[in-house]
Protein backbone atom coordinates (compact mmCIF):
# COMPACT_ATOMS: atom_id res chain seq x y z
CA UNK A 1 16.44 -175.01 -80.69
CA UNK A 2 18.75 -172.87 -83.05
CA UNK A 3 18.96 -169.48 -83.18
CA UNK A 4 18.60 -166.57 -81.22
CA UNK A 5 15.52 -167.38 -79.24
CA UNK A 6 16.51 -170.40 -76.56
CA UNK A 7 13.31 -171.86 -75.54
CA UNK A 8 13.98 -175.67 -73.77
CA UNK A 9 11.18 -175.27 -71.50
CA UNK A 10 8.95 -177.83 -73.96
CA UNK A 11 8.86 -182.00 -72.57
CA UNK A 12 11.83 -183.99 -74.35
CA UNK A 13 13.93 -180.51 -74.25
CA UNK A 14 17.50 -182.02 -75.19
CA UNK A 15 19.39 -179.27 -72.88
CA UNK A 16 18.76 -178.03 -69.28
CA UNK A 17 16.73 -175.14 -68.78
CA UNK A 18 18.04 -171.46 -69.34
CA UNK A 19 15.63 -170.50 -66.64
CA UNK A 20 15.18 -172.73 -63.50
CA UNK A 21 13.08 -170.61 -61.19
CA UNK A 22 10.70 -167.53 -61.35
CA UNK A 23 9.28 -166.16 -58.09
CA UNK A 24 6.70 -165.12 -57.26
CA UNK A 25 4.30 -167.57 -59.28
CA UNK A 26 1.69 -164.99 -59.29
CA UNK A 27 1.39 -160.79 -59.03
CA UNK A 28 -1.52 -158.65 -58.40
CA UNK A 29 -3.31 -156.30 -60.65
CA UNK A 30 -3.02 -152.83 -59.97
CA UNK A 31 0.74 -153.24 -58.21
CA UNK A 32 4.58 -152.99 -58.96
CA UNK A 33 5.57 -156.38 -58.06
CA UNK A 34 9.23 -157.75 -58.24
CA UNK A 35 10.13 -160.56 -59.94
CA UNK A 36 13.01 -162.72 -59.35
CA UNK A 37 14.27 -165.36 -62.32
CA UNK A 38 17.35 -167.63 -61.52
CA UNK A 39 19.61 -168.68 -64.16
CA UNK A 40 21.05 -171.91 -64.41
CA UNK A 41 24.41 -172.07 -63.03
CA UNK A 42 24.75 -174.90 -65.64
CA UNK A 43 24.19 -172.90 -68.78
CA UNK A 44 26.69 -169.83 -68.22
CA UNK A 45 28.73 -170.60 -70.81
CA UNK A 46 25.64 -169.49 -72.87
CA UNK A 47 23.86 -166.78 -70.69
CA UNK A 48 25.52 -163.62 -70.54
CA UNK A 49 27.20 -162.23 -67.49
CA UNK A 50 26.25 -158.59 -67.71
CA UNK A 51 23.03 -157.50 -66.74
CA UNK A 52 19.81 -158.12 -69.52
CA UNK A 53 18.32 -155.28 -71.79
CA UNK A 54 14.73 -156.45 -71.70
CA UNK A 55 12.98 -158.25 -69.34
CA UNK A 56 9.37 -159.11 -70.21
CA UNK A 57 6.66 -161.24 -68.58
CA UNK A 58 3.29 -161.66 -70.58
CA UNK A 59 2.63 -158.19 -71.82
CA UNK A 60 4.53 -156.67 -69.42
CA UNK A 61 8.10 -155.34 -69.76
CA UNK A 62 9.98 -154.36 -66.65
CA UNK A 63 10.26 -150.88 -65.68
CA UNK A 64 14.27 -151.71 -63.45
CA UNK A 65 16.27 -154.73 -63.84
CA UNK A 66 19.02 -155.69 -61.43
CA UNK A 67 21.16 -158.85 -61.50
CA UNK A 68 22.99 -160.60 -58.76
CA UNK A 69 24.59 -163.47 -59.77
CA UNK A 70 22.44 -166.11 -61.41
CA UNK A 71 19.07 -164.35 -60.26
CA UNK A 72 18.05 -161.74 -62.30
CA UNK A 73 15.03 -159.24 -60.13
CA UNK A 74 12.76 -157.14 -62.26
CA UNK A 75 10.16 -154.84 -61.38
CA UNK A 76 7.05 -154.86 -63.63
CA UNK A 77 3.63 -152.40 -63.07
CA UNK A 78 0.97 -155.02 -63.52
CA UNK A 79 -1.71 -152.94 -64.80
CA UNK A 80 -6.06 -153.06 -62.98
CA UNK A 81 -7.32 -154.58 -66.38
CA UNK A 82 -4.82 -157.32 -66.37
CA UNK A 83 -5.83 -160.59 -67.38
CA UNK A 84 -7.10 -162.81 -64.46
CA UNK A 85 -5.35 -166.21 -64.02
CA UNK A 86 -3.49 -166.67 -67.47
CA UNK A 87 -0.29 -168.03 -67.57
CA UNK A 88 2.44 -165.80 -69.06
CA UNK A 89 5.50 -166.83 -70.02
CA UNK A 90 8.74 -164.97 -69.26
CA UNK A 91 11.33 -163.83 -71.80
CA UNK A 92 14.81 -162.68 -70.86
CA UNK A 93 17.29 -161.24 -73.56
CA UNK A 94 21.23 -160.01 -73.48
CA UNK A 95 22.79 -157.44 -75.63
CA UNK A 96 21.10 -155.57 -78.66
CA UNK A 97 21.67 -155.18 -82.27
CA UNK A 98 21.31 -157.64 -85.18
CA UNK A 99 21.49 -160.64 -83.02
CA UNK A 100 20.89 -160.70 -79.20
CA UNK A 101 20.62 -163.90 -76.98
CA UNK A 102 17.35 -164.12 -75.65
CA UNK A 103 15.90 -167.17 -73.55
CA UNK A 104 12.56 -168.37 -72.48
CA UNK A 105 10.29 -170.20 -69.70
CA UNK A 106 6.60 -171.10 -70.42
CA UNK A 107 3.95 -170.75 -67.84
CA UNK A 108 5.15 -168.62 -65.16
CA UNK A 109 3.09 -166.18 -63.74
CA UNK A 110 -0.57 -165.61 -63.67
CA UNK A 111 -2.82 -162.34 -62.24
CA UNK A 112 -4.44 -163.02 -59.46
CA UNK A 113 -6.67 -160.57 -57.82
């Protein structure tokens, strides 16, 4: 892809992935959970070295973002009427104003009870 939005997480993706790891796979409802997302060390050229403006997962943006390195750890509220076993995907994105870098990984996390 072009543009702002970097999303190589589809089969036959021509570039390595912005995103190579979220953990945990899967939060509970009615928790704060913390969510860790490694970068790939291979596509810093591209990813920003200061710390992310928005952090979102699903619905769900995070409420504190911290970065160490290539790993990124968010903490999100997952909500009691959060959709059971749906897989969200995860969107990451550097800087603001007209155009911000933002990347992507499908299929993440899920609710579990």
């Amino acid at each position: 892809g072009s543009g702002v939005l970097e999303d190589n997480t589809q089969p036959g993706s021509r570039s390595e992935p912005s995103i190579t790891a979220v953990r945990p796979g899967s939060v509970e409802r009615g928790k704060s959970q913390q969510i860790v997302f490694t970068l790939n060390p291979v596509m810093n050229q591209r990813i920003p070295a200061e710390l992310p403006s928005w952090v979102q997962v699903g619905p769900f943006d995070a409420r504190a973002i911290a970065r160490s390195g290539d790993e990124i750890t968010a903490e999100f509220e997952i909500p009691m009427d959060a959709s059971l076993g749906v897989f969200f995907d995860c969107h990451i994105e550097f800087g603001t104003g007209a155009r911000p870098i933002a990347i992507k990984k499908n299929d993440v996390l899920r609710v579990v009870e």
